[in-house]
Protein backbone atom coordinates (compact mmCIF):
# COMPACT_ATOMS: atom_id res chain seq x y z
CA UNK A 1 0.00 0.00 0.00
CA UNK A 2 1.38 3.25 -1.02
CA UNK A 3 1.94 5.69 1.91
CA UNK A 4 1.33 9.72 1.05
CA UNK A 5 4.83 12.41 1.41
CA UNK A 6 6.09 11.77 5.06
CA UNK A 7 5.47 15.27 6.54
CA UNK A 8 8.17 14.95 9.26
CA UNK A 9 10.79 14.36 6.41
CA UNK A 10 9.68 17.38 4.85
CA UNK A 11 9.54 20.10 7.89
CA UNK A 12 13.22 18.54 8.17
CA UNK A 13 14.32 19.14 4.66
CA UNK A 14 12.65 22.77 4.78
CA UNK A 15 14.49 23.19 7.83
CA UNK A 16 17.84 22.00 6.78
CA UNK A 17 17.31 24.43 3.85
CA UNK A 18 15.96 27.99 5.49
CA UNK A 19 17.12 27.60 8.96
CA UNK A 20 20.76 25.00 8.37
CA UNK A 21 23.67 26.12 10.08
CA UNK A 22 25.99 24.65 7.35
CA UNK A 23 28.23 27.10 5.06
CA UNK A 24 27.39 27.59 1.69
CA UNK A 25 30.40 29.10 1.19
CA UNK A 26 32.98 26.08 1.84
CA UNK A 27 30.64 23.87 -0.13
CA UNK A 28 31.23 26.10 -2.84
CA UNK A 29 34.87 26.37 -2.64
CA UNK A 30 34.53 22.67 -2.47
CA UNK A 31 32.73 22.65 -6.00
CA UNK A 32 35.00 25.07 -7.76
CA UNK A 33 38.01 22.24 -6.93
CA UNK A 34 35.64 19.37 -7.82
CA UNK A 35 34.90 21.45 -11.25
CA UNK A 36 38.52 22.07 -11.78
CA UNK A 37 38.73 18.36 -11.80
CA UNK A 38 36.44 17.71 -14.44
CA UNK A 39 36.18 20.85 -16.77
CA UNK A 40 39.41 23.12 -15.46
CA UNK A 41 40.98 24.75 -19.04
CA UNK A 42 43.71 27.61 -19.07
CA UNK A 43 41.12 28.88 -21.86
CA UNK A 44 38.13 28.76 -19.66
CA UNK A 45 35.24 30.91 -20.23
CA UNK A 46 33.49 32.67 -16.77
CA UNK A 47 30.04 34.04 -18.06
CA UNK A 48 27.66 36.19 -15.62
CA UNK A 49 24.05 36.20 -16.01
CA UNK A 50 20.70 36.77 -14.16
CA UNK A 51 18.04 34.38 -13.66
CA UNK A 52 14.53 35.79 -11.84
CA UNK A 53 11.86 33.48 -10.40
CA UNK A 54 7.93 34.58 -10.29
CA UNK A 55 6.62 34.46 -7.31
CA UNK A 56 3.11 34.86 -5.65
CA UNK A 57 2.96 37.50 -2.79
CA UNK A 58 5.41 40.05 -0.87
CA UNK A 59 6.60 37.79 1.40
CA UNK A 60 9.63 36.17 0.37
CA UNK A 61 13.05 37.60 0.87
CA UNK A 62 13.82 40.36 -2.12
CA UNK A 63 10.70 40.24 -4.22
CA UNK A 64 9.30 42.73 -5.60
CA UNK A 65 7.53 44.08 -8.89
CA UNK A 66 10.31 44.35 -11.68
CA UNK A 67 11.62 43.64 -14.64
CA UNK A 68 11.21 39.17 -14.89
CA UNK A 69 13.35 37.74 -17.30
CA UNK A 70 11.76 33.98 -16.45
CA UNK A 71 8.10 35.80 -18.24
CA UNK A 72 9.68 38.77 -19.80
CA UNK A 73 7.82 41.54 -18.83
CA UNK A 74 7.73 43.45 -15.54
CA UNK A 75 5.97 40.84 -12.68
CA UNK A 76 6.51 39.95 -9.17
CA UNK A 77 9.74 38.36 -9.01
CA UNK A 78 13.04 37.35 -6.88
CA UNK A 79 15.99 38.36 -9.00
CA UNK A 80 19.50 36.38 -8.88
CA UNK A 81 22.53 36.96 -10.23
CA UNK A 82 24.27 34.06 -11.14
CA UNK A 83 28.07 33.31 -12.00
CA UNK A 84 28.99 30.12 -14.76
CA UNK A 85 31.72 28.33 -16.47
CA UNK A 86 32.24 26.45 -19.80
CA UNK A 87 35.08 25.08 -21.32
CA UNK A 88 35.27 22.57 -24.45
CA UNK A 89 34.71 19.90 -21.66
CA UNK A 90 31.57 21.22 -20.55
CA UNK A 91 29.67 23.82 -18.58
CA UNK A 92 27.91 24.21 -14.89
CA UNK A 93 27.06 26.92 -12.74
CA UNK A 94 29.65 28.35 -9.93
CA UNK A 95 28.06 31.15 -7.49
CA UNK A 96 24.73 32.79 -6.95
CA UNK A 97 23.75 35.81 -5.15
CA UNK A 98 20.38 37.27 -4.76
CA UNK A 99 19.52 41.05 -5.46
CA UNK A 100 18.17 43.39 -3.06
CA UNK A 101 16.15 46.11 -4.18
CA UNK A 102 17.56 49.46 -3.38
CA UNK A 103 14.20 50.14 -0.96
CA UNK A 104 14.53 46.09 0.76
CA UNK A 105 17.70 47.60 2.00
CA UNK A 106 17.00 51.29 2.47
CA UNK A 107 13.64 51.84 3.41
CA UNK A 108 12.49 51.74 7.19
CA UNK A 109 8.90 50.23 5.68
CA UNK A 110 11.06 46.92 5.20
CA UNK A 111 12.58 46.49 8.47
CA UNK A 112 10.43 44.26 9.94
CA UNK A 113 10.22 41.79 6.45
CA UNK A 114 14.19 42.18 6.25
CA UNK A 115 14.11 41.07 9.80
CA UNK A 116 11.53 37.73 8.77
CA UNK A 117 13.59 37.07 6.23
CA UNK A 118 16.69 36.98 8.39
CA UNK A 119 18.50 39.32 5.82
CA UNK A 120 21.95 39.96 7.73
CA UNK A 121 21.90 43.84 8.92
CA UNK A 122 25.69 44.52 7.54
CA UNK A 123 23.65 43.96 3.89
CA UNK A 124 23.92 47.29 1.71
CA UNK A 125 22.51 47.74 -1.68
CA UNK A 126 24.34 46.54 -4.33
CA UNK A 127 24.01 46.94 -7.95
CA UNK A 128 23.50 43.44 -9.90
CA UNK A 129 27.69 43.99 -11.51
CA UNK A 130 28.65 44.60 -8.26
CA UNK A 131 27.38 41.14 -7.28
CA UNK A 132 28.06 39.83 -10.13
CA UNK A 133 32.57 40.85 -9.30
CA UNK A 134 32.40 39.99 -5.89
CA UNK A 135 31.79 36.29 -6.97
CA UNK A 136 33.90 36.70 -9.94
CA UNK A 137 36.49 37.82 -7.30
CA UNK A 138 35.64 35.05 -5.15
CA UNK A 139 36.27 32.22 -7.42
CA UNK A 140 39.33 33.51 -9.26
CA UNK A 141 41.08 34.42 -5.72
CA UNK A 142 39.95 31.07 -4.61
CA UNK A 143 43.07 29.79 -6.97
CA UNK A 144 41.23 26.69 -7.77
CA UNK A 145 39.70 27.30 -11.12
CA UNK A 146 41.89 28.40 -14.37
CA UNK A 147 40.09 30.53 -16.85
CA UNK A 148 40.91 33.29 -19.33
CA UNK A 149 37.78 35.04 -20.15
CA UNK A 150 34.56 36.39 -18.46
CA UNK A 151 31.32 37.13 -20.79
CA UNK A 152 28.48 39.23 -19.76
CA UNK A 153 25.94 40.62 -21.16
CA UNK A 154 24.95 44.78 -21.46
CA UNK A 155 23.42 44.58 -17.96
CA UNK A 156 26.84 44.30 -16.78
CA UNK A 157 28.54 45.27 -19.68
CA UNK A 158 27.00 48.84 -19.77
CA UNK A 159 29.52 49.70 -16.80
CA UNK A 160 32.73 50.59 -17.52
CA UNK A 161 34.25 50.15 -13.75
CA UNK A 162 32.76 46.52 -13.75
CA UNK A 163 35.17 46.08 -16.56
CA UNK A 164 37.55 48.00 -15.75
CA UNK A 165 37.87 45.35 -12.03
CA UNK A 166 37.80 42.79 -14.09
CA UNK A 167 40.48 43.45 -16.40
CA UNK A 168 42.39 44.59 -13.19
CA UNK A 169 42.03 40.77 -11.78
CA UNK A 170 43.88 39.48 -15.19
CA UNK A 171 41.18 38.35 -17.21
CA UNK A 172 39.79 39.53 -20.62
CA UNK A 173 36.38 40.25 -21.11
CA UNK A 174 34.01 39.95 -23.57
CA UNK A 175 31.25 42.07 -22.47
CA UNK A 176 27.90 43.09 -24.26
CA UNK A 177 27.81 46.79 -24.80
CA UNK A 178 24.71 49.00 -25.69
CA UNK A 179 24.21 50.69 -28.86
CA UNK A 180 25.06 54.28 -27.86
CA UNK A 181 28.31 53.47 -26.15
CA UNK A 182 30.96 56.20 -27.86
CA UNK A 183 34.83 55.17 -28.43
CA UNK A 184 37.62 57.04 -30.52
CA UNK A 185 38.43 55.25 -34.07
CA UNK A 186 41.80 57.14 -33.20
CA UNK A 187 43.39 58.09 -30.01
CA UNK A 188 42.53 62.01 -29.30
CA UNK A 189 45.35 64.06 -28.03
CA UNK A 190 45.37 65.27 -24.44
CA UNK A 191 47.21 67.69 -22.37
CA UNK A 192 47.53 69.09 -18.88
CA UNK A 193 46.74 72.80 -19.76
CA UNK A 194 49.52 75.48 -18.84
CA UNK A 195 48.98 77.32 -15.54
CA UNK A 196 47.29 80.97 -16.38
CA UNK A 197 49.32 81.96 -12.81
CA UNK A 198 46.52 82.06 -10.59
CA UNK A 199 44.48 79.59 -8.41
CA UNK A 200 45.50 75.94 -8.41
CA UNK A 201 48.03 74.45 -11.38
CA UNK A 202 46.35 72.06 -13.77
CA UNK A 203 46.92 68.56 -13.04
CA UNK A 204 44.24 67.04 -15.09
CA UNK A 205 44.45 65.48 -18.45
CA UNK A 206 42.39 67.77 -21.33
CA UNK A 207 41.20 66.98 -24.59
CA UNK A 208 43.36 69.19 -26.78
CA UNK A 209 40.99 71.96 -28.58
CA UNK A 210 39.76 70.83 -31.99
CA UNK A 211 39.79 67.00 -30.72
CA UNK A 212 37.46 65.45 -32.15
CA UNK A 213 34.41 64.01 -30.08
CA UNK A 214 34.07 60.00 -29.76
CA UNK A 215 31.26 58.18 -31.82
CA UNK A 216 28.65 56.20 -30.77
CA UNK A 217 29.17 52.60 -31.76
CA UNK A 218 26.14 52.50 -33.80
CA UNK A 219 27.11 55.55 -35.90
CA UNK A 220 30.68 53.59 -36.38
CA UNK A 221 28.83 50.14 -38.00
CA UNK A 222 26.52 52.14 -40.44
CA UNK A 223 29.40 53.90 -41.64
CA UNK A 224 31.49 50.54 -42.00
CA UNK A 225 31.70 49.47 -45.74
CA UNK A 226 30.55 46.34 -46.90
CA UNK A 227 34.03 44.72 -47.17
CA UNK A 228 34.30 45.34 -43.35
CA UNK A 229 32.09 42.53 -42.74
CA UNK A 230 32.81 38.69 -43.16
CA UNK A 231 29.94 36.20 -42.49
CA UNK A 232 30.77 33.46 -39.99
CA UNK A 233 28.88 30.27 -38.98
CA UNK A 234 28.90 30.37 -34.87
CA UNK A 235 27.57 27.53 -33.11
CA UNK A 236 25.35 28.04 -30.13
CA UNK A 237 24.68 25.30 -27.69
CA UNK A 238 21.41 23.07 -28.30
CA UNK A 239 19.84 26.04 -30.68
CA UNK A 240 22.33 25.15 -33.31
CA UNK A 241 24.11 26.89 -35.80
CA UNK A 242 23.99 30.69 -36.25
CA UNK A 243 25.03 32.89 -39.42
CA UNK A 244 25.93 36.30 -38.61
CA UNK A 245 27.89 38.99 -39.91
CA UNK A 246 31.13 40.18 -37.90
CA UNK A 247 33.20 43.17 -38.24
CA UNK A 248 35.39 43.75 -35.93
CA UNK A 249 38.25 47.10 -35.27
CA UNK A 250 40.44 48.30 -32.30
CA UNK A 251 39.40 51.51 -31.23
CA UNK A 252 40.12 53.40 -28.21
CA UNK A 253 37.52 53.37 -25.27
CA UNK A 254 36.15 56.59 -22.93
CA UNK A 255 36.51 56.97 -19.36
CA UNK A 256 35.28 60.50 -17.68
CA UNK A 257 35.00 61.87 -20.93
CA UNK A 258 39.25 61.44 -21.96
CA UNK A 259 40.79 58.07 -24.15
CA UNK A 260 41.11 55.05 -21.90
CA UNK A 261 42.44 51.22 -23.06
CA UNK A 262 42.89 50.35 -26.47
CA UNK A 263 40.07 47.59 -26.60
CA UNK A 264 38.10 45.44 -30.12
CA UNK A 265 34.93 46.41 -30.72
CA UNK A 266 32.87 43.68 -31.63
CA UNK A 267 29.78 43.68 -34.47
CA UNK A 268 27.62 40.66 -35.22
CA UNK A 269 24.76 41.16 -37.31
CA UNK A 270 22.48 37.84 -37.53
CA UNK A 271 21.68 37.35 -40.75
CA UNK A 272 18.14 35.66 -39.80
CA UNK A 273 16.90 38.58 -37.73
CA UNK A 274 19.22 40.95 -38.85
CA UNK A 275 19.84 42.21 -35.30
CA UNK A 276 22.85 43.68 -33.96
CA UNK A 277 24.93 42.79 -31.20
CA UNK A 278 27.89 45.05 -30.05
CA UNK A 279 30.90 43.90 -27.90
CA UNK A 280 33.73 45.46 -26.03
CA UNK A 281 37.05 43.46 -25.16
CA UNK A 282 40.14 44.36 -23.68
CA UNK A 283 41.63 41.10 -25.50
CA UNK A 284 45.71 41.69 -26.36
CA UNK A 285 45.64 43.31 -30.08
CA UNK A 286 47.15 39.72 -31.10
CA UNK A 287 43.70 37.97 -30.38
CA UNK A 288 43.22 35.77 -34.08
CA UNK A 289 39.60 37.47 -35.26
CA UNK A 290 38.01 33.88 -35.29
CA UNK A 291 38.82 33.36 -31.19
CA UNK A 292 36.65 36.84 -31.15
CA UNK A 293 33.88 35.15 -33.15
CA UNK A 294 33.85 31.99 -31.62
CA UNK A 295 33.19 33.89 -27.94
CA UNK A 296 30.04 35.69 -29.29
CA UNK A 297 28.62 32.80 -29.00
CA UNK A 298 29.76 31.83 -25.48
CA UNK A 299 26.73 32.91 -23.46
CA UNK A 300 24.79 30.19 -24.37
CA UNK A 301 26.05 28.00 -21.73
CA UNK A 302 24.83 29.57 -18.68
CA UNK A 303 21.35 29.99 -20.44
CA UNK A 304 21.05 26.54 -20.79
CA UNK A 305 22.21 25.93 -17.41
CA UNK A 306 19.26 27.88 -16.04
CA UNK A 307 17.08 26.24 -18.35
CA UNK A 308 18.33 22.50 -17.15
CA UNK A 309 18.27 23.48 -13.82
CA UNK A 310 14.45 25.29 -13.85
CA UNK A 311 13.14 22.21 -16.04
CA UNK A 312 15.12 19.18 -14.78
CA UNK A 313 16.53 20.17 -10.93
CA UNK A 314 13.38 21.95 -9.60
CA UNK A 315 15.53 25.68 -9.76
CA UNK A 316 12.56 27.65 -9.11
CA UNK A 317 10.33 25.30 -7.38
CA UNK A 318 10.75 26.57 -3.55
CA UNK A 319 8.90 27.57 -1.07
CA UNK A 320 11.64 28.88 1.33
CA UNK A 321 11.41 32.63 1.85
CA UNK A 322 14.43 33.06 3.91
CA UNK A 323 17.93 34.96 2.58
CA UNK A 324 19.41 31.85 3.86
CA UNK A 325 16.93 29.65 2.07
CA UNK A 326 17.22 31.18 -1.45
CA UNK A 327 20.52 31.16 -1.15
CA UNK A 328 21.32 27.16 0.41
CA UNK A 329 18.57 26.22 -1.97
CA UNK A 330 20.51 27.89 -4.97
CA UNK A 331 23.50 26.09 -3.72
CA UNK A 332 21.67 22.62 -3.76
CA UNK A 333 20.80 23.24 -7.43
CA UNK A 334 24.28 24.19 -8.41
CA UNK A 335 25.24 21.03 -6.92
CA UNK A 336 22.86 18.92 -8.08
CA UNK A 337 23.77 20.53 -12.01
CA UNK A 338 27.62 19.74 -11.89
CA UNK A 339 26.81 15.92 -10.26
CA UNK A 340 24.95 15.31 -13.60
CA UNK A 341 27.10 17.17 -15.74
CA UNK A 342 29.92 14.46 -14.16
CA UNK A 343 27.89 11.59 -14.70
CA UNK A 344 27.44 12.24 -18.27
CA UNK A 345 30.88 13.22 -18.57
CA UNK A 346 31.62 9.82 -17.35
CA UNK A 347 29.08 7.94 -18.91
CA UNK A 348 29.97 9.55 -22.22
CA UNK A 349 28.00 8.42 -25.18
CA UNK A 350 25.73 6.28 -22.78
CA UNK A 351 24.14 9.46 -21.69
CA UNK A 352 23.66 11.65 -24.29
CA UNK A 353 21.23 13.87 -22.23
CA UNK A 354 21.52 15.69 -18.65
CA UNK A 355 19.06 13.79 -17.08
């Protein structure tokens, strides 16, 4: 005779989860060595992502109506910010951090669900790249886990001190950029201009007079000419092949308005949809054009690692409302992701799927 869900067994697994004393962080130091192990390449690609989860109601901890990825459109929702890996070997999820609103942090009217939700007082707001470094940081100080590049998309990309850190740690990245982004096709001149003899000497770098102003990166592909652009086959994950038009220049970046780092500037152009994507990387200037390509495409993994985990791991199926919940419960599913992505790793042509 079948027997219905033992209730006792689940108050304890909901308890381990939202109330568990045990440290996310060493079991995910743990899983960066164990991932090393198994898909650990010099070239390694760290990608950086957010995944949101719908949810019902204002209790649990962060939610609040805004922009849902999960149902695209705007919708009650617990946003996360998510760190993954891929190499030719394969691809898993590392870290995951959940984002506060600015007024779950700031605002007195959330005290007392802060408190519920056991959010740690030292929290202060942080922007979604902020997050999104700290792990970055995390894992690449850890030592553990080699890599080369970090992609991202325009939500992180659109900050220019998010890449600037992560250049600063010693990686190149490959980061989304919007449209209206400006560079130099030519380094400007600067100077420090002369002291007139009064009030504080100069000390700051100028544009020189008659410098030109930078570009918007849109304004710099519709003035391309056609031989600029070469079309490439790119391969994306489980959605297959993609044709798309690259062209692809060094140009000269802006920081507070004066030249920063030579970096590439990245178009592809899908020939399908004809839309285009537009890419900043601080790559050495000896980067072969078809490495560039090739990492256009290198988003995909994380994207199917939320997918996997949402339809095969029960990712958003929780009904903790804790910070610790969301976040042991995130850990679990990272977990649970990389133990399948070994098995079939292991099992090789035996298990041709995840699950």
């Amino acid at each position: 005779e079948l027997e219905g869900d033992n209730q006792n067994e689940i108050r304890a697994m909901q308890h381990f989860i939202s109330e568990g004393a045990w440290d996310d962080g060493a079991v995910l130091a743990r899983h960066w060595q164990e991932v090393a192990k198994d898909l650990g390449d010099e070239e390694g690609v760290f990608i950086l992502d957010g995944s949101d989860f719908a949810k019902q109601g204002p209790e649990s901890v962060g939610v609040k109506r805004q922009w849902c990825g999960e149902l695209g459109k705007t919708a009650n929702c617990q946003a996360g910010v998510f760190l993954g890996y891929a190499s030719h070997k394969g691809y898993t999820l590392l870290h995951r951090r959940l984002y506060l609103p600015e007024e779950w942090v700031e605002d007195e009217v959330y005290a007392e669900r802060r408190q519920k939700c056991g959010v740690p007082e030292e929290i202060a707001f942080q922007t979604k790249p902020i997050l999104g470094l700290e792990m970055l940081k995390t894992v690449w100080q850890a030592g553990t886990l080699p890599g080369r590049w970090l992609t991202c998309d325009e939500a992180f990309g659109r900050s220019t001190e998010f890449v600037d850190q992560v250049a600063n740690l010693g990686l190149w990245y490959y980061a989304e950029a919007p449209h209206d982004t400006c560079v130099w096709l030519d380094r400007p001149a600067t100077h420090v201009p002369n002291w007139s003899g009064r009030g504080r000497k100069p000390t700051r770098r100028r544009l020189v007079a008659g410098a030109p102003d930078p570009q918007s990166v849109i304004e710099v592909a519709r003035s391309l000419p056609v031989e600029k652009w070469t079309r490439n086959t790119i391969r994306e994950g489980s959605k297959g092949p993609i044709v798309a038009d690259f062209a692809i220049l060094r140009v000269v970046a802006v920081r507070s308005g004066l030249p920063g780092p030579d970096v590439w500037l990245i178009f592809r152009r899908t020939v399908s949809a004809g839309e285009l994507k537009v890419y900043l990387s601080n790559a050495p200037e000896e980067t072969p054009q078809s490495t560039l390509i090739r990492l256009s495409g290198m988003r995909w993994p994380i994207e199917t690692s939320f997918e996997e985990g949402k339809q095969l791991l029960g990712m958003g199926d929780y009904q903790v409302r804790s910070w610790t919940g969301w976040h042991h419960h995130m850990t679990l599913s990272i977990l649970a992701h990389f133990f399948l992505v070994r098995l079939q790793l292991r099992l090789g042509d035996k298990a041709p799927a995840l699950t």
